[in-house]
Protein backbone atom coordinates (compact mmCIF):
# COMPACT_ATOMS: atom_id res chain seq x y z
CA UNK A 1 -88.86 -15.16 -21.91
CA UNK A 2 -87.10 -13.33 -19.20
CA UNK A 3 -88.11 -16.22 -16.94
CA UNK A 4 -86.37 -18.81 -19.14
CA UNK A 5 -83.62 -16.67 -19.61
CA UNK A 6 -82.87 -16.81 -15.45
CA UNK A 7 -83.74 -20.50 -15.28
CA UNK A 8 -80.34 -21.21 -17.41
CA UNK A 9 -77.71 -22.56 -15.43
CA UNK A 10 -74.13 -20.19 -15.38
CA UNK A 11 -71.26 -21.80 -16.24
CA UNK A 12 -68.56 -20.65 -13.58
CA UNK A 13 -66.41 -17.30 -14.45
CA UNK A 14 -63.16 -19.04 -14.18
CA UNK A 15 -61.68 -23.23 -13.69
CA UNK A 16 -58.25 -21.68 -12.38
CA UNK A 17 -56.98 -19.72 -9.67
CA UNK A 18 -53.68 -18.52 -9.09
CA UNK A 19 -52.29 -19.35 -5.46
CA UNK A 20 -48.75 -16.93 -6.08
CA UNK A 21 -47.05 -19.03 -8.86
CA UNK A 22 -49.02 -21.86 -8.10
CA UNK A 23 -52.36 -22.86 -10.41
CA UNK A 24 -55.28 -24.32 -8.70
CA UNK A 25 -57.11 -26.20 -11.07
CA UNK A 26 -60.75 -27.21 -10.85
CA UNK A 27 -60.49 -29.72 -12.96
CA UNK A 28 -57.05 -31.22 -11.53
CA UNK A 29 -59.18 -30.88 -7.93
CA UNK A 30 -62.45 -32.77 -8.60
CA UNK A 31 -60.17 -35.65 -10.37
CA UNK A 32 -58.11 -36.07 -7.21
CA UNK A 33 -61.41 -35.76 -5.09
CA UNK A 34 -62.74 -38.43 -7.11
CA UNK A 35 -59.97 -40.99 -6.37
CA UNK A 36 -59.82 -40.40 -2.47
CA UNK A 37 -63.19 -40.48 -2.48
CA UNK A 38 -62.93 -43.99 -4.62
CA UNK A 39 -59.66 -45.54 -2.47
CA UNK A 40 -62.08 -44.68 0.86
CA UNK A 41 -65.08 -46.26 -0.36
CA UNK A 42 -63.43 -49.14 -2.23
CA UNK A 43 -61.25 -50.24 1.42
CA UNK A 44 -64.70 -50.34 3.31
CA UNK A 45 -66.27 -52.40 0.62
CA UNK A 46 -63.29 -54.71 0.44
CA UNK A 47 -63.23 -54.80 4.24
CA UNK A 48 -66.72 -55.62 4.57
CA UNK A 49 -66.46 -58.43 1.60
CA UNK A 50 -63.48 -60.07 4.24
CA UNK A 51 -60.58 -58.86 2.77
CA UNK A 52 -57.48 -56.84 3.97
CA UNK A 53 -57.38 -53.21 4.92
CA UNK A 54 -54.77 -51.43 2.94
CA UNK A 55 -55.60 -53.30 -0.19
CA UNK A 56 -57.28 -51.37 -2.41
CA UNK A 57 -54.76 -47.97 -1.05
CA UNK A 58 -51.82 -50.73 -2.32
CA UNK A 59 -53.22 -51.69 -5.91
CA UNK A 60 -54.55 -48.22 -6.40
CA UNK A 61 -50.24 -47.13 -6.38
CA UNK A 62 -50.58 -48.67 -9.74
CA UNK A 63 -53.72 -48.27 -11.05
CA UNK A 64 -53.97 -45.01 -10.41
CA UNK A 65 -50.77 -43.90 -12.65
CA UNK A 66 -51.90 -46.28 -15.57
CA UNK A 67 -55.27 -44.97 -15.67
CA UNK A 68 -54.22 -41.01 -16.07
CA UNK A 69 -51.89 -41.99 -18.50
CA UNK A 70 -54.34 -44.08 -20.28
CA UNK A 71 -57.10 -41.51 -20.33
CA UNK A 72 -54.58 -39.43 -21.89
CA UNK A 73 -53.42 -41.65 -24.64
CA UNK A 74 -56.95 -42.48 -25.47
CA UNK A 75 -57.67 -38.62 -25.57
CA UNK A 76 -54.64 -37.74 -27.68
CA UNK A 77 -55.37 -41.09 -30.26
CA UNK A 78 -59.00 -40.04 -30.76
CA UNK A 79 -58.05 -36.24 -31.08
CA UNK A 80 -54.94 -36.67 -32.57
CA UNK A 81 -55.36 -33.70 -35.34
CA UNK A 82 -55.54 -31.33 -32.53
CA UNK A 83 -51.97 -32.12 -31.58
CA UNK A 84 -50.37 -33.71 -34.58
CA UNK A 85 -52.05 -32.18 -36.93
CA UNK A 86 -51.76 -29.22 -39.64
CA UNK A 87 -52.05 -26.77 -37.16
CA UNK A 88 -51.64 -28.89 -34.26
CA UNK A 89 -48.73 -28.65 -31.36
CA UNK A 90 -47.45 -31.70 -30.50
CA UNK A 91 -45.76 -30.57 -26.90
CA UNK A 92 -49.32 -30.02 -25.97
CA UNK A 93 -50.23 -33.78 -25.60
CA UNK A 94 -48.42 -33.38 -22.46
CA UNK A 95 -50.36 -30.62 -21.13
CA UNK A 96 -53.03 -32.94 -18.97
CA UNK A 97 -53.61 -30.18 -16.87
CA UNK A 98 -55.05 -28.47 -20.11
CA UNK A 99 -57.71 -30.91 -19.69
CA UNK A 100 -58.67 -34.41 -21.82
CA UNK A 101 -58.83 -37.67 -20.43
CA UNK A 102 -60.49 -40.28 -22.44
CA UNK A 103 -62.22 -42.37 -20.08
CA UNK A 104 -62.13 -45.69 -22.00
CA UNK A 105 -58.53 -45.71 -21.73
CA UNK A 106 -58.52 -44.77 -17.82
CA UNK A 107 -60.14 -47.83 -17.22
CA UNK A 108 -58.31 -50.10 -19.45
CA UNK A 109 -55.00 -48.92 -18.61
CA UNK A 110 -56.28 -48.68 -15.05
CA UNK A 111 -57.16 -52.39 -15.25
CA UNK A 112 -53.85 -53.24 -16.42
CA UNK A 113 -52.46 -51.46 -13.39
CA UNK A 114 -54.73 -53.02 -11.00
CA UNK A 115 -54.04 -56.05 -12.55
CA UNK A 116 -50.26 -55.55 -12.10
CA UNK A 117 -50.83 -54.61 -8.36
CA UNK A 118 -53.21 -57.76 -7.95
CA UNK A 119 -50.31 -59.98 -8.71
CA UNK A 120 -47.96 -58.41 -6.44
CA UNK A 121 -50.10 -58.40 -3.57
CA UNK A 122 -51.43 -62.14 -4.36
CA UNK A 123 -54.79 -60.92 -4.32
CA UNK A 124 -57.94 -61.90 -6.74
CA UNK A 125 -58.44 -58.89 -9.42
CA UNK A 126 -62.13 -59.77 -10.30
CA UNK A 127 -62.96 -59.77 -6.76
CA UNK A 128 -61.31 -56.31 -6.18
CA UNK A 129 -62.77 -54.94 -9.40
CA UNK A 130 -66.85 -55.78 -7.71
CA UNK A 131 -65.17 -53.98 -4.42
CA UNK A 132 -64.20 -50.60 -6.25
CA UNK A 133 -67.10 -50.76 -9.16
CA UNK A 134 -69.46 -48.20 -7.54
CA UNK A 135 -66.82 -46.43 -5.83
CA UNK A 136 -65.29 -46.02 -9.54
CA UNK A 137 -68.36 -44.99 -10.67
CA UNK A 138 -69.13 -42.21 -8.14
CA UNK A 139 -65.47 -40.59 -8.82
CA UNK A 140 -66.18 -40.01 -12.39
CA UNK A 141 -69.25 -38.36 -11.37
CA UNK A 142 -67.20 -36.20 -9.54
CA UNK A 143 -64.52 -35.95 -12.40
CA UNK A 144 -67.42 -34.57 -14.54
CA UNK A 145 -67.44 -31.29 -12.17
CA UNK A 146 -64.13 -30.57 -13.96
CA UNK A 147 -65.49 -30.63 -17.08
CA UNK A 148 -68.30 -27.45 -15.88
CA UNK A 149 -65.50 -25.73 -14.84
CA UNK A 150 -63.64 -25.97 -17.50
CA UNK A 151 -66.60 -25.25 -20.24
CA UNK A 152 -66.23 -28.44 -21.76
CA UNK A 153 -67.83 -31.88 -22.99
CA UNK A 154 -71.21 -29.83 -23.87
CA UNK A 155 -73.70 -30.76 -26.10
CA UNK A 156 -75.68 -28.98 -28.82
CA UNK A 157 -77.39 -25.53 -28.45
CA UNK A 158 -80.74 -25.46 -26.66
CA UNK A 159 -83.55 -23.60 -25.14
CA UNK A 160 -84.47 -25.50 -22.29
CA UNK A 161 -84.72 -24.13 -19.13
CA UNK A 162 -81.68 -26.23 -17.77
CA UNK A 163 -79.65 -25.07 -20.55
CA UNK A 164 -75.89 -24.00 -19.64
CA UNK A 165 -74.51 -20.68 -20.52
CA UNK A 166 -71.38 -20.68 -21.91
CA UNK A 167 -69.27 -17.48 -21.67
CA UNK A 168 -66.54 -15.86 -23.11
CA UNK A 169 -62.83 -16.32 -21.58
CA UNK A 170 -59.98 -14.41 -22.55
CA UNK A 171 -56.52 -14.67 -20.74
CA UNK A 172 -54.11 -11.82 -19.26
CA UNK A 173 -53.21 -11.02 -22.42
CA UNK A 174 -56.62 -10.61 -23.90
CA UNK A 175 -57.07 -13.65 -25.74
CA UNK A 176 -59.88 -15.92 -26.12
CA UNK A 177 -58.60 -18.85 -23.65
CA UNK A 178 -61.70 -21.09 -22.76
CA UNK A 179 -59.62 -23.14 -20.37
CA UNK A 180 -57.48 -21.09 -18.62
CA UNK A 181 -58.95 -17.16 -18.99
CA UNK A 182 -61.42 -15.66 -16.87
CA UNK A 183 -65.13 -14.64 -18.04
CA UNK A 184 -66.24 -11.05 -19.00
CA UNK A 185 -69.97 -12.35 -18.02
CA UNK A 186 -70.85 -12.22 -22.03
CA UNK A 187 -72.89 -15.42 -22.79
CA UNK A 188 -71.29 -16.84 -26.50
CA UNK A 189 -74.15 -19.91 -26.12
CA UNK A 190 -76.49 -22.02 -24.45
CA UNK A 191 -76.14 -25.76 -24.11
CA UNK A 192 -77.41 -29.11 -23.18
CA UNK A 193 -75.37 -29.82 -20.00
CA UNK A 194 -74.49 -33.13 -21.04
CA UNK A 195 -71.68 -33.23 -18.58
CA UNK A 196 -74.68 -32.98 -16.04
CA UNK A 197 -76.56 -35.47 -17.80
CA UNK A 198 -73.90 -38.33 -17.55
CA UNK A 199 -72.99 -37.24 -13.59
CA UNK A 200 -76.81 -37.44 -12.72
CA UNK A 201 -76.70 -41.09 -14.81
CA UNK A 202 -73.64 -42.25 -13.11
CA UNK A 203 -74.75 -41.67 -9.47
CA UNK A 204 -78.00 -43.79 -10.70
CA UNK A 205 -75.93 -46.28 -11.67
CA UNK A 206 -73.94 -46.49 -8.67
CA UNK A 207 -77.22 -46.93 -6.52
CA UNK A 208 -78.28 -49.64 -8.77
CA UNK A 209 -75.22 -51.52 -8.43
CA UNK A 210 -74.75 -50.86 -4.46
CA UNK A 211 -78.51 -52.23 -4.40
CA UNK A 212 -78.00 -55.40 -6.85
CA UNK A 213 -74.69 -56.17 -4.72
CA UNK A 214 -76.37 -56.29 -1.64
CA UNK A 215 -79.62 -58.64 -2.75
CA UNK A 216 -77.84 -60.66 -4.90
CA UNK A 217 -74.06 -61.40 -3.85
CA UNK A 218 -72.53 -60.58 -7.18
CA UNK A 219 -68.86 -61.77 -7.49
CA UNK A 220 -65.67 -63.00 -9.78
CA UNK A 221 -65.94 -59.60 -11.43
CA UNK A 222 -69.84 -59.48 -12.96
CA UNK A 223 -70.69 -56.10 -10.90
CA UNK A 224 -67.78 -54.67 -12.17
CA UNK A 225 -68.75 -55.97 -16.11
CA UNK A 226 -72.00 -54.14 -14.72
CA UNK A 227 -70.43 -50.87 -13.81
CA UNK A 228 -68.81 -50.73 -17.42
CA UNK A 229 -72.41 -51.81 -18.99
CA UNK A 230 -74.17 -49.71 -17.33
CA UNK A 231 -72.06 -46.72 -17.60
CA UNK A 232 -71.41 -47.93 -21.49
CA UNK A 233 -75.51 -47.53 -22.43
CA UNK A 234 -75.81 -44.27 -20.77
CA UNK A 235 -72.50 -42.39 -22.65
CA UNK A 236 -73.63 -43.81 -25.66
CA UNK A 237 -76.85 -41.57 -25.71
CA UNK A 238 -74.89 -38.80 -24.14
CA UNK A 239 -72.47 -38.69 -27.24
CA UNK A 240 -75.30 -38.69 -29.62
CA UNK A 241 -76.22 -35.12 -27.83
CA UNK A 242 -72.70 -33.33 -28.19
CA UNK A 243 -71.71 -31.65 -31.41
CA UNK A 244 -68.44 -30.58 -30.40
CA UNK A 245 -65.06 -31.30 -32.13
CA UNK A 246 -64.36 -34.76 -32.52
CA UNK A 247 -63.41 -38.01 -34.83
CA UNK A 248 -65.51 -39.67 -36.18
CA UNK A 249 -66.12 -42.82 -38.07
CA UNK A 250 -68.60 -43.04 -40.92
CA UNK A 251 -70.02 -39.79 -39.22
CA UNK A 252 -70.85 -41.19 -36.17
CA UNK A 253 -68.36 -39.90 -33.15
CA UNK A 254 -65.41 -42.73 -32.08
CA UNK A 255 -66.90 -42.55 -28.94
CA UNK A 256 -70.29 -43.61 -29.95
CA UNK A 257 -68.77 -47.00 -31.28
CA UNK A 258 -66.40 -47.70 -28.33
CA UNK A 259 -69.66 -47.18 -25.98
CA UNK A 260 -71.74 -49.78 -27.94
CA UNK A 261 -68.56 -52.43 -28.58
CA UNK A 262 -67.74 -52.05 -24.46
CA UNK A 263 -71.18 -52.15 -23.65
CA UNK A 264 -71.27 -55.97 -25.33
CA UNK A 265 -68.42 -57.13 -24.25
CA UNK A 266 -69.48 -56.37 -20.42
CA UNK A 267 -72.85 -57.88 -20.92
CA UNK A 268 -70.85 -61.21 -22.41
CA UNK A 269 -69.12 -61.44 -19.09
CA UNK A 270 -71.59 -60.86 -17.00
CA UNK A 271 -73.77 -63.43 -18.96
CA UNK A 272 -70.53 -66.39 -19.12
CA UNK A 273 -68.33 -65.57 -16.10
CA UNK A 274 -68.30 -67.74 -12.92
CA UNK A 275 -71.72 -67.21 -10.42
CA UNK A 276 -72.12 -66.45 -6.81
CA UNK A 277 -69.63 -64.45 -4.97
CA UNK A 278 -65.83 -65.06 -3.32
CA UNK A 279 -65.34 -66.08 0.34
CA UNK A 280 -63.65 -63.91 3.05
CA UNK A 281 -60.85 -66.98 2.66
CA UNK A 282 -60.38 -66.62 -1.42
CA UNK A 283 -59.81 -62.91 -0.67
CA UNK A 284 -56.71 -63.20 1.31
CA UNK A 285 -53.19 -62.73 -0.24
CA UNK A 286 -52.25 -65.86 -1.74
CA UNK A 287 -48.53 -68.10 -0.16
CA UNK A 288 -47.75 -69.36 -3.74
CA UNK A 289 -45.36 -67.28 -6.06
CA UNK A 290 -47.18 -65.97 -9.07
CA UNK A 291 -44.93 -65.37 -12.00
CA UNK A 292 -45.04 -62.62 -14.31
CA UNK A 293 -46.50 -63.70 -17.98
CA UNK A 294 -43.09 -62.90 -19.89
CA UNK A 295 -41.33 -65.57 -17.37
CA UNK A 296 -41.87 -67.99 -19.91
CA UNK A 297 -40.16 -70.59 -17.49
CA UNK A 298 -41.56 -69.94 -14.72
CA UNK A 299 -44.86 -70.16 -16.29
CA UNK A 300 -44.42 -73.27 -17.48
CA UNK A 301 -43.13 -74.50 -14.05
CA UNK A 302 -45.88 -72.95 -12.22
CA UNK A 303 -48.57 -74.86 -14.35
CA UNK A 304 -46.51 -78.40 -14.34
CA UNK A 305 -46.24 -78.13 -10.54
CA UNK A 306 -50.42 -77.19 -10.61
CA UNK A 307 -51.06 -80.35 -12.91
CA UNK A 308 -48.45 -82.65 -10.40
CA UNK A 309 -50.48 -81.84 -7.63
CA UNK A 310 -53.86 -82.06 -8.74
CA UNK A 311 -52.43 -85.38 -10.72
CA UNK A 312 -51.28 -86.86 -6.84
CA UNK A 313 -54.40 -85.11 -5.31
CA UNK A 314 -56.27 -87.61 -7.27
CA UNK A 315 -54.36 -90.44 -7.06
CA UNK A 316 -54.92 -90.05 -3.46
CA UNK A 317 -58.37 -89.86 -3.37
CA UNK A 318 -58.54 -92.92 -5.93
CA UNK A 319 -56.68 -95.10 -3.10
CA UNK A 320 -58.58 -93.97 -0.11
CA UNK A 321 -61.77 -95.15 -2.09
CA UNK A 322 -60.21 -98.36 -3.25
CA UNK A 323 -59.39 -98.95 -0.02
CA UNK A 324 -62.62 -97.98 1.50
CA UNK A 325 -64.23 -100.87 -1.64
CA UNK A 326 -61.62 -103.39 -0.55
CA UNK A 327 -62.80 -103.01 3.39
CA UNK A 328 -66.57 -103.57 1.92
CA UNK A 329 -66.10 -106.54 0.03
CA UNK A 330 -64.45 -108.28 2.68
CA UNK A 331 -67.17 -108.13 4.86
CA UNK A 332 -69.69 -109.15 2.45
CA UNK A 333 -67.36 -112.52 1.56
CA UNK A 334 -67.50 -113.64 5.06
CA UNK A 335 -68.58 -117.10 5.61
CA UNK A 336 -72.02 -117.74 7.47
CA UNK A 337 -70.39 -120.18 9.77
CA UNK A 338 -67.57 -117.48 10.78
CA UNK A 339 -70.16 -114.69 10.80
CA UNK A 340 -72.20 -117.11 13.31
CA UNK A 341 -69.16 -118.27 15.71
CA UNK A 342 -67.83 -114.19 15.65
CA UNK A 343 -71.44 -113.12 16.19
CA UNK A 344 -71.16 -115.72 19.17
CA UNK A 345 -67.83 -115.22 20.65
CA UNK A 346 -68.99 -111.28 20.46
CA UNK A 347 -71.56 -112.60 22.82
CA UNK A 348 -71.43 -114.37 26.19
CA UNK A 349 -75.42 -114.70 26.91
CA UNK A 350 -75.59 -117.06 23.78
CA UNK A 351 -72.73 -119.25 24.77
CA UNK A 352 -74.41 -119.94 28.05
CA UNK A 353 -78.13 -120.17 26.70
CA UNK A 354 -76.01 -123.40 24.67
CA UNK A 355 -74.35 -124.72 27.15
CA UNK A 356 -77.72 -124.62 29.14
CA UNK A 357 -79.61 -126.41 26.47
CA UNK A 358 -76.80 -129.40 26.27
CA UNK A 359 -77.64 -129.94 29.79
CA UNK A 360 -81.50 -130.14 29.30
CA UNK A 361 -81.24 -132.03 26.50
CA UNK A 362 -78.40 -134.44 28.65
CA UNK A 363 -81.30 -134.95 31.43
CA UNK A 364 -83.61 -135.53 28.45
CA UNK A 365 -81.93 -138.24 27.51
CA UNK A 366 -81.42 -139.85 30.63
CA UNK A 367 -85.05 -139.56 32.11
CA UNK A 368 -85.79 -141.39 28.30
CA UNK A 369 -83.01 -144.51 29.21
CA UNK A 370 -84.74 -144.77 32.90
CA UNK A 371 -88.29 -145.33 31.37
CA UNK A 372 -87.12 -147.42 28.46
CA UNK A 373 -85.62 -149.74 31.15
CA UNK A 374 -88.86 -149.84 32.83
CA UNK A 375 -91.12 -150.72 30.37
CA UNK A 376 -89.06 -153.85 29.62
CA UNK A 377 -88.87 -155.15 33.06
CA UNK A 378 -92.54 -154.92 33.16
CA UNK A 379 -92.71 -156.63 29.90
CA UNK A 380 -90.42 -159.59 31.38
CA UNK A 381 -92.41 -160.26 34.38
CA UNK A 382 -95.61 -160.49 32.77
CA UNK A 383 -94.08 -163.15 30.16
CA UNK A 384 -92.77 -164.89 33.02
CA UNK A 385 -96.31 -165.00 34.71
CA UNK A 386 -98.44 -166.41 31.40
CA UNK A 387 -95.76 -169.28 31.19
């Protein structure tokens, strides 16, 4: 028992330190690790696809912002009664650093950010989305670090070896404060680590999808749909191993059905979206003006101006191959005759090989005459003889 008791894994004392006034969060620290560890990785994999250095730093000015404030809203919507409820405070939706970032709405609102920065930078999103899949991946691995520090995201109580202790916290003023108070070493439980489960999953999933990349050439946004699969089917499992506070639906948590729905909607797209992978060309920032989807008018434009040119694209193409028919047929109407005097005014040798037979034929004739006129005067004198 003793032996099992020292196998358990400590939970640390403490997820802040105080720097003067300043607080150094562990949790604010391993989320901003994550995304310069993402932004690095995702510019050499863009790079190495054949696309522009800076990119992914440029899009991630957007997508970055959306995504903490979508991991927030997603937090505060699913947990609303813990800040609008009976007892809840409402100012403390605002208090990220307090910890709670949904990560369903990171990456939709991070979409729509990357999305936004796509189109300013004339630059393919689905392409960019395979680039910074893994990379994604691999920073919420490191997000999850966060979570140990901060004593959160556990599951139910256990007595496995790899269980985490969880301790008691209290703050200056000797009250219980879990995120922000220090340990007195007195272990309140043990848990699953299921923030440990779901970091070891995710850095299996990134070397899956760094592996599948490279033998298969994924592109137009399936290894991303893979990344959000993959990571979909192991959270869904994860969830059904926590017991902690949260809503649920028919009593199964939110988070349980927003794993399962995501899961199949990534699988669709892998399954229906375009094959085979973007060249180093299609990567490059595009010369045509893309208009923002509420320019109604410039929408329109933008697609009549497409059709027009695809329209005389055609028409183009339809005369050149007309024209290439009309050359064909011509030739094949040629008369014999004129086929025979071109094929002999094209050559010299056959002119004189005629002109050489006319002579023959000339002497022919006239060694014929001579011996005609012969025979008759050979005829005369012996008719002359007899009478």
């Amino acid at each position: 028992m003793t032996l099992r008791v020292l196998a358990y894994i400590p939970s640390p004392p403490q997820g802040v330190w105080h720097i003067g006034p300043f607080p150094l969060r562990a949790y604010a620290l391993c989320i901003i690790i994550g995304i310069v560890v993402a932004i690095w990785w995702g510019e050499r994999r863009w790079r190495d696809r054949g696309g522009q250095q800076g990119a992914i730093l440029d899009v991630a000015m957007f997508a970055v912002p959306f995504g903490l404030v979508g991991g927030r809203l997603y937090h505060v919507a699913t947990d609303w009664q813990k800040y609008f409820g009976a007892d809840g405070d409402p100012k403390a939706a605002l208090e990220i650093w307090n910890g709670g970032l949904g990560i369903w709405g990171a990456v939709l609102l991070g979409g729509v950010g990357a999305w936004i920065g796509c189109r300013v930078y004339r630059i393919p999103l689905p392409a960019l989305g395979d680039a910074i899949a893994p990379p994604i991946l691999l920073a919420q691995a490191i997000g999850r670090l966060g979570n140990y520090f901060n004593q959160e995201l556990y599951g139910r109580k256990t007595d496995l070896p790899w269980g985490l202790e969880i301790y008691f916290r209290y703050n200056d003023n000797l009250k219980p404060d879990a995120m922000n108070g220090v340990s007195n070493g007195v272990v309140d439980k043990v848990v699953h680590p299921t923030f440990l489960y779901e970091l070891i999953w995710n850095v299996l999933i990134v070397v899956l999808l760094v592996q599948l990349d490279k033998r298969y050439q994924i592109g137009h946004g399936r290894l991303f749909a893979l990344y959000v699969a993959g990571y979909s089917f192991g959270r869904f499992f994860v969830e059904l191993m926590r017991d902690d506070e949260a809503t649920k639906i028919a009593g199964i948590r939110i988070n349980s059905f927003t794993s399962a729905l995501v899961f199949l909607a990534a699988i669709a797209y892998f399954v229906f979206a375009t094959k085979g992978r973007e060249t180093a060309e299609q990567l490059q920032p595009s010369t045509e003006p893309r208009p923002w989807p509420w320019q109604v008018g410039a929408v329109r434009a933008a697609n009549a101006a497409a059709v027009a040119n695809a329209t005389s694209d055609t028409v183009v193409l339809e005369k050149d191959s007309a024209a290439t028919a009309d050359g064909a047929t011509a030739t094949d109407k040629l008369e014999p005759d004129e086929s025979s005097e071109t094929a002999e005014a094209a050559d010299p040798s056959t002119e004189a090989a005629a002109d050489t037979n006319t002579a023959v034929d000339t002497d022919t004739d006239k060694d014929t005459d001579a011996d005609s006129a012969t025979v008759k005067t050979a005829s005369k004198k012996a008719t002359d003889s007899d009478k």
